[in-house]
Protein backbone atom coordinates (compact mmCIF):
# COMPACT_ATOMS: atom_id res chain seq x y z
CA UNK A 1 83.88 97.83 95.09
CA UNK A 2 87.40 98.47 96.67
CA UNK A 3 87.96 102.33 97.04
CA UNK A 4 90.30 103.70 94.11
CA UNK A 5 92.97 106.76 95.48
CA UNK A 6 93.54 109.10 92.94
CA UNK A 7 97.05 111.41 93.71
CA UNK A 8 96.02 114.95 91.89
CA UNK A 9 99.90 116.24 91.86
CA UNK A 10 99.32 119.65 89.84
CA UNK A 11 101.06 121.54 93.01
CA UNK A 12 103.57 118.35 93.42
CA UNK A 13 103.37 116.30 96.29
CA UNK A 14 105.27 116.25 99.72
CA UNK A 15 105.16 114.05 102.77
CA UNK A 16 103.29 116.11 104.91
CA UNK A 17 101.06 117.19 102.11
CA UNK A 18 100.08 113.84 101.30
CA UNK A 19 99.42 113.19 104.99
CA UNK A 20 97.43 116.05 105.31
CA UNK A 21 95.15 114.69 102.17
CA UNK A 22 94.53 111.62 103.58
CA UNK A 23 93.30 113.17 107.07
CA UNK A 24 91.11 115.12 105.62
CA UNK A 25 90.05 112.49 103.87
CA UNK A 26 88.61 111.21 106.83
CA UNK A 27 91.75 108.71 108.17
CA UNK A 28 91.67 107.56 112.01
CA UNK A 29 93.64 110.45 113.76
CA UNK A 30 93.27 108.64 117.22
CA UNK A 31 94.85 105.65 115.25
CA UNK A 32 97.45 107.62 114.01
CA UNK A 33 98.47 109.48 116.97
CA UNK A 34 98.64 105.63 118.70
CA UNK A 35 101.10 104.99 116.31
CA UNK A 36 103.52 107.97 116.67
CA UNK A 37 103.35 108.04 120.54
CA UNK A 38 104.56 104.18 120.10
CA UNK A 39 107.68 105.30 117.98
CA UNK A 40 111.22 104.71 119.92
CA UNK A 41 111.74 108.55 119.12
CA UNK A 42 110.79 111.42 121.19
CA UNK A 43 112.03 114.67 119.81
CA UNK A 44 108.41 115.52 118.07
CA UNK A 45 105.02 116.63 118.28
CA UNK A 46 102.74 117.08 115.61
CA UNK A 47 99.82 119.37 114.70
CA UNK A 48 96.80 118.66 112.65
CA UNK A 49 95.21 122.00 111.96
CA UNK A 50 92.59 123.29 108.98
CA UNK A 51 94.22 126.67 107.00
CA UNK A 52 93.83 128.25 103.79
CA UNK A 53 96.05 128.69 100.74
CA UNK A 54 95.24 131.37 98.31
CA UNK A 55 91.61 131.14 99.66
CA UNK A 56 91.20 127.27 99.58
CA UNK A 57 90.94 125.52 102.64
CA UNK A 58 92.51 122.04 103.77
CA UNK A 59 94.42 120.40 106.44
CA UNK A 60 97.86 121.01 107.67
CA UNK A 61 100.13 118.79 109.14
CA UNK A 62 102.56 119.98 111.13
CA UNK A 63 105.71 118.29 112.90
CA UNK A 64 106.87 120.11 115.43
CA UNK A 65 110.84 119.34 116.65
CA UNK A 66 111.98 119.93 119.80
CA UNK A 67 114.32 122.65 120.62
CA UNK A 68 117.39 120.58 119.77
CA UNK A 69 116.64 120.37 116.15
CA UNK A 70 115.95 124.30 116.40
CA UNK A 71 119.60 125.04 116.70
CA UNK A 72 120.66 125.08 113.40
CA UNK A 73 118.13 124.44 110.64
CA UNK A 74 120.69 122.33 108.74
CA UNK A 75 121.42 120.14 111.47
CA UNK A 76 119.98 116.90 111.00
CA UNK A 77 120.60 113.27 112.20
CA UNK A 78 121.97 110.83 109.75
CA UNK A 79 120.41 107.35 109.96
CA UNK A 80 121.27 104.31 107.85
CA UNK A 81 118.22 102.61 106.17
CA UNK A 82 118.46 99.25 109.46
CA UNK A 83 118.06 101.96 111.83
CA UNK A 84 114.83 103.06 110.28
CA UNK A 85 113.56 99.83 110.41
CA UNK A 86 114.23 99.59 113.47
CA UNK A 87 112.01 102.15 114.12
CA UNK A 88 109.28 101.11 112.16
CA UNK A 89 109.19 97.63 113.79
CA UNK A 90 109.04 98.57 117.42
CA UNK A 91 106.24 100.74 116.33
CA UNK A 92 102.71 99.50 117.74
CA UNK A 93 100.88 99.19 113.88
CA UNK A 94 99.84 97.03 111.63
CA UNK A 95 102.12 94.57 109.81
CA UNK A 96 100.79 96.06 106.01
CA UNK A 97 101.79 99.68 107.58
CA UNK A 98 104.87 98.24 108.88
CA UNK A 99 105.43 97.10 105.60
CA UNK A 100 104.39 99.66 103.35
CA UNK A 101 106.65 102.51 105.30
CA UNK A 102 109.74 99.96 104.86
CA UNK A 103 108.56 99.74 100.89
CA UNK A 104 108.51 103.68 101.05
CA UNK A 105 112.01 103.89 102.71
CA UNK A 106 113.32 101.07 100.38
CA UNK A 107 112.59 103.05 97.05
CA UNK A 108 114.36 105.96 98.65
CA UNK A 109 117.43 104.05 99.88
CA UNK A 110 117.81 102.92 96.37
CA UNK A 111 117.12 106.63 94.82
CA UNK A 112 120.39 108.45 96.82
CA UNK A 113 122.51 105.58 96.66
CA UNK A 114 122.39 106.22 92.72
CA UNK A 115 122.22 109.39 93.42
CA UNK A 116 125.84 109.26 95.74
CA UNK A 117 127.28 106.09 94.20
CA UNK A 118 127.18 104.32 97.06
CA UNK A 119 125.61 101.14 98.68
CA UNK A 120 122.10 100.64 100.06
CA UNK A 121 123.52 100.39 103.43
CA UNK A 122 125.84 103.01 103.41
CA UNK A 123 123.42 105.47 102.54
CA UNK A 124 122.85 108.19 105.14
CA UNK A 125 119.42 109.40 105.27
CA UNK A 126 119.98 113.16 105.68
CA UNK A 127 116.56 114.93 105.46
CA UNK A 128 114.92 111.89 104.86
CA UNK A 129 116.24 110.17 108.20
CA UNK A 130 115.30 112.98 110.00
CA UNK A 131 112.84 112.78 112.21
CA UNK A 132 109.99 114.73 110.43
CA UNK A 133 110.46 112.68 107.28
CA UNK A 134 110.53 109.40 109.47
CA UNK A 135 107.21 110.34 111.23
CA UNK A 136 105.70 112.09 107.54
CA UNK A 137 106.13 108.34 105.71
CA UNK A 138 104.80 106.00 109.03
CA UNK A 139 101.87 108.64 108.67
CA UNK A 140 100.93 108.13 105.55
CA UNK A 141 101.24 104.23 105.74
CA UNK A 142 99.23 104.34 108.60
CA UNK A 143 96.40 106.35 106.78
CA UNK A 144 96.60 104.27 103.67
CA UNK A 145 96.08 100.74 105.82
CA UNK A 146 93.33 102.42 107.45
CA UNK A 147 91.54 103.82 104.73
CA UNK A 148 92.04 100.20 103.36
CA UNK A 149 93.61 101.70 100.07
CA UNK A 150 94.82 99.37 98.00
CA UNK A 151 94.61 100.32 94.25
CA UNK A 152 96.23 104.24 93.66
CA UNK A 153 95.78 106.04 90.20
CA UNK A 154 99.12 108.37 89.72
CA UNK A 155 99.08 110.28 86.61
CA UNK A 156 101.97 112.81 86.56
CA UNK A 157 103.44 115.28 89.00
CA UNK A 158 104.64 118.99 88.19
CA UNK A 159 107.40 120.17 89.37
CA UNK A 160 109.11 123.56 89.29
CA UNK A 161 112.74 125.08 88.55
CA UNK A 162 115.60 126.36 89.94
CA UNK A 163 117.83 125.45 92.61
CA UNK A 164 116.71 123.99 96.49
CA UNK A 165 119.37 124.23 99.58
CA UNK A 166 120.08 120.69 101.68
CA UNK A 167 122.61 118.47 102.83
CA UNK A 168 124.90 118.60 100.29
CA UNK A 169 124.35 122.47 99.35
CA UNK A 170 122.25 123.98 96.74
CA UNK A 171 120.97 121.31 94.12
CA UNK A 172 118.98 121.82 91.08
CA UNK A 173 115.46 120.94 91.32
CA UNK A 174 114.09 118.09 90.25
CA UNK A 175 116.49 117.16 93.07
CA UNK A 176 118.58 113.73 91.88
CA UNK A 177 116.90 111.33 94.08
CA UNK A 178 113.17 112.65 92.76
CA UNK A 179 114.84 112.14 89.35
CA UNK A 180 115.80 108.78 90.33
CA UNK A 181 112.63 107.47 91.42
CA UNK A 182 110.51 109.24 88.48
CA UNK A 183 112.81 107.40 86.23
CA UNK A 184 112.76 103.94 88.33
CA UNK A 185 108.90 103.67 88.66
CA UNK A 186 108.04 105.79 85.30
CA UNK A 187 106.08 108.24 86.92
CA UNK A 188 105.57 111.93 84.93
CA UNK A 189 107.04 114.60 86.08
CA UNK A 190 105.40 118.10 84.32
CA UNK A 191 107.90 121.18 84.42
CA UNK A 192 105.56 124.34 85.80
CA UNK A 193 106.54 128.00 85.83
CA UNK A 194 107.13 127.46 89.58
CA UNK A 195 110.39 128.40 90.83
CA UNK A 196 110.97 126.05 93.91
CA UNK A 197 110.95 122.10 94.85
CA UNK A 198 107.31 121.12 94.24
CA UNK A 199 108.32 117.39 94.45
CA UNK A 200 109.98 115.77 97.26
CA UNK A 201 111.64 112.35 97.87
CA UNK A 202 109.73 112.09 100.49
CA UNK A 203 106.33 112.38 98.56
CA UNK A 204 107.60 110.62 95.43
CA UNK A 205 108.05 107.74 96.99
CA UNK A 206 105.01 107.06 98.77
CA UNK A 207 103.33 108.31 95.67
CA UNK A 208 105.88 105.53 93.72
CA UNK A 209 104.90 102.80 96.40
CA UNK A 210 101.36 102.91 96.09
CA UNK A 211 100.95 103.91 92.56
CA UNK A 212 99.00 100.61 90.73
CA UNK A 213 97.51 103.10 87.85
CA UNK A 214 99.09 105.35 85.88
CA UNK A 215 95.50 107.56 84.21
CA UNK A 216 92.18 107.93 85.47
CA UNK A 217 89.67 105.88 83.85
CA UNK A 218 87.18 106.72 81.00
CA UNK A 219 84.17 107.30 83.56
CA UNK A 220 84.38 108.34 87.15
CA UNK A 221 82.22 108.89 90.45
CA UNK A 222 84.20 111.24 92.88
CA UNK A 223 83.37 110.04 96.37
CA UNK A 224 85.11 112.13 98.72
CA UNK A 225 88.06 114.68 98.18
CA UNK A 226 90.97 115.72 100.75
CA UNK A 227 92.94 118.47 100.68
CA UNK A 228 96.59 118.39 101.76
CA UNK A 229 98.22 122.11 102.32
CA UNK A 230 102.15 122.62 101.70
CA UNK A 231 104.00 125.02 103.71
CA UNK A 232 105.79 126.61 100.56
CA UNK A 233 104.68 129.75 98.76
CA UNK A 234 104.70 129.41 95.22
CA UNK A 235 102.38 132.82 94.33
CA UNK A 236 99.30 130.41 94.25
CA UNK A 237 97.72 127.71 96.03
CA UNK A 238 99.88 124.82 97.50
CA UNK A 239 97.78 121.70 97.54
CA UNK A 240 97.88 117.98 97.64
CA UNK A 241 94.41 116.47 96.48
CA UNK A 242 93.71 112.79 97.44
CA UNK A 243 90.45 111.93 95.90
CA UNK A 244 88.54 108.42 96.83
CA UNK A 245 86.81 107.72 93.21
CA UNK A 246 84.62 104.64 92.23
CA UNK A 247 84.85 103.51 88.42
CA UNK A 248 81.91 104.17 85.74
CA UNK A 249 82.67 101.06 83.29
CA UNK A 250 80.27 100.67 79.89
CA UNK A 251 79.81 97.03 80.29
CA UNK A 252 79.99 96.32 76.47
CA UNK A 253 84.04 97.48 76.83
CA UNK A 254 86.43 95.25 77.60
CA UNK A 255 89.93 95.17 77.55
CA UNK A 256 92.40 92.85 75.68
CA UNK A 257 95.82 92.07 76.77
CA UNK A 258 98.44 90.28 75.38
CA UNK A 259 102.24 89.20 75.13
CA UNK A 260 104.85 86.46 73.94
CA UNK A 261 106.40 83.83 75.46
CA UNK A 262 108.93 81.94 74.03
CA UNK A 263 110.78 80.43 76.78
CA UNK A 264 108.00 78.33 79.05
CA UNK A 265 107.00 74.86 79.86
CA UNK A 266 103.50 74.07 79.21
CA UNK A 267 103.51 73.33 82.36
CA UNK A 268 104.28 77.13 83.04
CA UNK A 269 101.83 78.22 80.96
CA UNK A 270 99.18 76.34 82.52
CA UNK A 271 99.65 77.29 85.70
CA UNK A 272 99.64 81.21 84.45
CA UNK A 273 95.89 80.61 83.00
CA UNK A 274 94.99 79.01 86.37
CA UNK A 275 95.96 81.70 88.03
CA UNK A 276 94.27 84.48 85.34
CA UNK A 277 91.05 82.77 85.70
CA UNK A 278 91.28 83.11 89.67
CA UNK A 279 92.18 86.40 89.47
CA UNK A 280 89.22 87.18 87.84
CA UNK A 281 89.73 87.29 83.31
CA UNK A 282 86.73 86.28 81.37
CA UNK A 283 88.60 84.18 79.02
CA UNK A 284 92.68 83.17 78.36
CA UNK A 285 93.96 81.53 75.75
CA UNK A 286 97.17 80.56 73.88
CA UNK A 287 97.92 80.95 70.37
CA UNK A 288 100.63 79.44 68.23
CA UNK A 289 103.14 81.45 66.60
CA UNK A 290 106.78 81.90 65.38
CA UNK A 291 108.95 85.22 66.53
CA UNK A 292 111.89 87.06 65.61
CA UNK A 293 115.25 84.37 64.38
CA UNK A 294 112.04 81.87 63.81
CA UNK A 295 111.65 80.85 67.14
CA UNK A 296 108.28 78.99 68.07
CA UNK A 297 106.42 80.83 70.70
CA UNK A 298 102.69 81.46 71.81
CA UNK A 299 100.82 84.74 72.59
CA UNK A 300 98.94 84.96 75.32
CA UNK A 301 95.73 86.95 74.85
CA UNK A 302 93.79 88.07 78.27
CA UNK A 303 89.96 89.55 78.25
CA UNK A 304 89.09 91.41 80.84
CA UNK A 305 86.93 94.12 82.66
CA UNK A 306 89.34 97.25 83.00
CA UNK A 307 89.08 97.76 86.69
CA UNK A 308 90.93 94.38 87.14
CA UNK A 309 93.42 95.21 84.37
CA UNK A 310 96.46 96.06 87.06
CA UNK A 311 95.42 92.75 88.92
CA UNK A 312 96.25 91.10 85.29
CA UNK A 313 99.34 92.19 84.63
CA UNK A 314 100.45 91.68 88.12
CA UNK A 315 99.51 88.26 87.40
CA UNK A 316 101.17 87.72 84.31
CA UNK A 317 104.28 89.44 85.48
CA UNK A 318 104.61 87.19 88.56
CA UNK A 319 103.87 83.61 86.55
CA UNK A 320 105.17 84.30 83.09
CA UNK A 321 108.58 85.32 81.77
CA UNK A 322 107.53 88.36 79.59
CA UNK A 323 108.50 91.73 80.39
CA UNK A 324 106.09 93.25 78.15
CA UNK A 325 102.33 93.59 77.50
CA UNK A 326 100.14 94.94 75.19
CA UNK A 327 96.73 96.32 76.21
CA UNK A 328 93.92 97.79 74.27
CA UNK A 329 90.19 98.39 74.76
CA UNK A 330 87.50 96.79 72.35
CA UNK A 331 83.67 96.49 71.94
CA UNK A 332 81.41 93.73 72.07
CA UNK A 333 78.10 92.64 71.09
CA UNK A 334 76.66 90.43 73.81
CA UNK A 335 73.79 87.71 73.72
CA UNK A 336 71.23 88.33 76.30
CA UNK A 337 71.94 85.03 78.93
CA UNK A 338 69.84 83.85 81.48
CA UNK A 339 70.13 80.55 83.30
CA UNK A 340 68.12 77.64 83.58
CA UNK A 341 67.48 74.08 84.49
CA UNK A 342 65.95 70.80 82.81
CA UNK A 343 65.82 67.18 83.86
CA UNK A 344 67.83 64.48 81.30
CA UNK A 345 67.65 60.68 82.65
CA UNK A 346 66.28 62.19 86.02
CA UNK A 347 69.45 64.37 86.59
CA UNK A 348 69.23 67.92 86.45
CA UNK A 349 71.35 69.70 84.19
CA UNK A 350 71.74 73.56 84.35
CA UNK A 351 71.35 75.38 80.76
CA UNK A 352 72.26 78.76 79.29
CA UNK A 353 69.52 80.21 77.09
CA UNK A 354 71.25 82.85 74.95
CA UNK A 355 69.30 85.56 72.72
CA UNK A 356 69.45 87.81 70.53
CA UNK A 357 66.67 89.83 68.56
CA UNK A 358 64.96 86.43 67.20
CA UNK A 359 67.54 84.40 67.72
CA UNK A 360 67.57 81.58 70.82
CA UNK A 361 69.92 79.30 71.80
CA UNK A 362 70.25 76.91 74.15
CA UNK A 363 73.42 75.72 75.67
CA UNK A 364 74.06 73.18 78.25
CA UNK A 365 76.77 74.05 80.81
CA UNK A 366 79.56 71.53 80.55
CA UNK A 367 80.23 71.34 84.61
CA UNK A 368 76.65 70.04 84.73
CA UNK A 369 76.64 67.81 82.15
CA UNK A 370 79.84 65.97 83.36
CA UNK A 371 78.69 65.50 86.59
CA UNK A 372 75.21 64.10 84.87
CA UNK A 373 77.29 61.67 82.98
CA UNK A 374 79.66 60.39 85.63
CA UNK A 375 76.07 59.73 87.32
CA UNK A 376 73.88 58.48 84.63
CA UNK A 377 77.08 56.96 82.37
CA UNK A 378 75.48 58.59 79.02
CA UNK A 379 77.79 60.13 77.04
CA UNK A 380 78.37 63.46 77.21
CA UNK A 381 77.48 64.18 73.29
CA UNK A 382 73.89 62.70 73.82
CA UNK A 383 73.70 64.47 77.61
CA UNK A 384 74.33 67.87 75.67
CA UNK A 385 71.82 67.25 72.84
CA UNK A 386 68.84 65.78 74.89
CA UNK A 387 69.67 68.57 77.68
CA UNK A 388 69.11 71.14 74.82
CA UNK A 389 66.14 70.00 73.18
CA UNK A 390 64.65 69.29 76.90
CA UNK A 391 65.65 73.54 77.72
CA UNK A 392 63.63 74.28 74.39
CA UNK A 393 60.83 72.15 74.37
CA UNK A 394 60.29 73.34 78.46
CA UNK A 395 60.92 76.85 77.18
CA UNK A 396 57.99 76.64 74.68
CA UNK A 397 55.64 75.34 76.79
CA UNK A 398 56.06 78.11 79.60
């Protein structure tokens, strides 16, 4: 089972926070410090150390600017989003880092050009084209690809109050681009008694670029915790936790999911089941029905296991037209079902014997039974019934 990343934002999250997390974690910092001696920039170091906040320990990172940054703490060097990539490319790392730190960058280009009113590539980067921010987000990409996260459970962020100094003077916290990408990827934000930024752009957006989840499941197995330290002092601990879980699922619970369509080919929604089935639902179907203004439409109903419910709707967002779905867990009674084989017209045919309490079944698999009729040229009705009665009668006799 792939890892799940759950983000545990009761302090708020930050960039180097969030790196921090995932070090401690247990992320490749040889791999990482590869990476950031490869960057076209040179005014850095960095420090990984282990501290304590309010008695709790974790790891610290740390980047360090050289003494022309020092000069003025406000002074920082504007980049436009190309120059960043820039960066990023002639970086020596992966192509998913590569392309996750872009992602990250992207959703804040888009955040403080609504937050300015101006284009994507007129926006200058201010703190976050700094050089601390730059190396903070490649970081963190570079952790995440080698921790081989790919599936991140966000359930809300709290933030505190007040007002924070930057750029463009004092600004009220939440600052407008943290608004602007809470609002853009839904993700809670929790007011706190906490006067201060608790929430950065810088963290919400890697926490908005990996996000898949949005609440922990029912049952849990915490694997490993790591614990990110924030260089603020709020009065109480300041800490990112980034905890590797693995899902407890009660087998009898699935999930259903479903939606309308009223604007697709058949040929459309074929190809949508196809690609259900391969991505792993137990069963998809299409039913009839008539919408709003009496317009004929079908709902498609998903079953599913609910660790592969984001997978799902991925799915049905990328080969449907819907921009809605409806999810909700149910129980089910199962037969017992155990596989086995019997011989019709010398072909072997495989057979699902299905129980419960007293009752037994018998139920030839159709796969099987087509390729015994394409052989044999028996029909499939008679293949079916003499399969059957040949998985009993063998059955019996054990």
């Amino acid at each position: 089972m792939k890892p799940v990343l759950y983000l545990e934002g009761s302090c708020g999250i930050s960039g180097d926070m969030t790196v921090a997390a995932l070090l401690d974690l247990g992320a490749d910092r040889k791999k990482l410090e590869n990476v950031l001696r490869s960057l076209p920039v040179k005014e850095f170091d960095y420090e990984i150390t282990m501290r304590q906040s309010y008695g709790i320990q974790g790891c610290d990172f740390n980047v360090v600017l050289h003494d022309i940054h020092r000069d003025n703490e406000h002074h920082h060097e504007h980049r436009h989003l190309s120059d960043i990539e820039a960066i990023i490319e002639q970086a020596e790392m992966t192509r998913n880092a590569k392309d996750l730190s872009k992602k990250i960058f992207s959703i804040v280009a888009h955040a403080e050009s609504k937050a300015h009113g101006c284009s994507i590539q007129d926006v200058h980067f201010h703190e976050v084209g700094a050089i601390d921010s730059i190396v903070d987000i490649i970081s963190a990409s570079v952790l995440i690809d080698d921790l081989g996260i790919t599936d991140c459970i966000v359930s809300g962020l709290n933030e505190g109050s007040g007002f924070v100094r930057c750029q463009h003077g004092d600004l009220p916290v939440p600052v407008p681009a943290v608004l602007n990408i809470a609002q853009e990827y839904a993700i809670a934000l929790r007011p706190s008694r906490v006067t201060g930024e608790m929430v950065t752009p810088t963290g919400i957006a890697i926490a908005a670029a990996l996000r898949t989840r949005s609440s922990l499941p029912d049952q849990y197995k915490i694997l490993k915790t790591g614990i990110g330290l924030g260089k603020r002092d709020f009065g109480r601990a300041n800490l990112l936790r980034a905890i590797i879980i693995e899902e407890k699922t009660n087998d009898d619970q699935i999930y259903v999911i479903e939606c309308n369509i009223d604007d697709a080919t058949g040929e459309e929604l074929s190809f949508a089941m196809e690609k259900l089935f391969e991505a792993g639902a137990k069963d998809v179907h299409f039913i009839p029905c008539v919408m709003k203004k009496n317009r004929p439409a079908y709902i498609l109903r998903i079953i599913t296991d609910q660790a592969k419910i984001p997978l799902m709707e991925k799915t049905v967002f990328s080969h449907t037209s819907t921009i809605g779905l409806r999810k909700h867990p149910v129980e089910r009674t199962c037969m017992t079902r155990t596989m086995m084989k019997t011989s019709v017209h010398q072909t072997e045919i495989d057979v699902k014997k299905c129980c419960y309490e007293d009752i037994v079944r018998y139920y030839p698999e159709y796969d099987s039974v087509k390729v015994a009729a394409k052989k044999t040229g028996v029909s499939l009705r008679e293949l079916y019934e003499r399969a059957a009665l040949s998985a009993k009668e063998k059955d019996e006799h054990v």
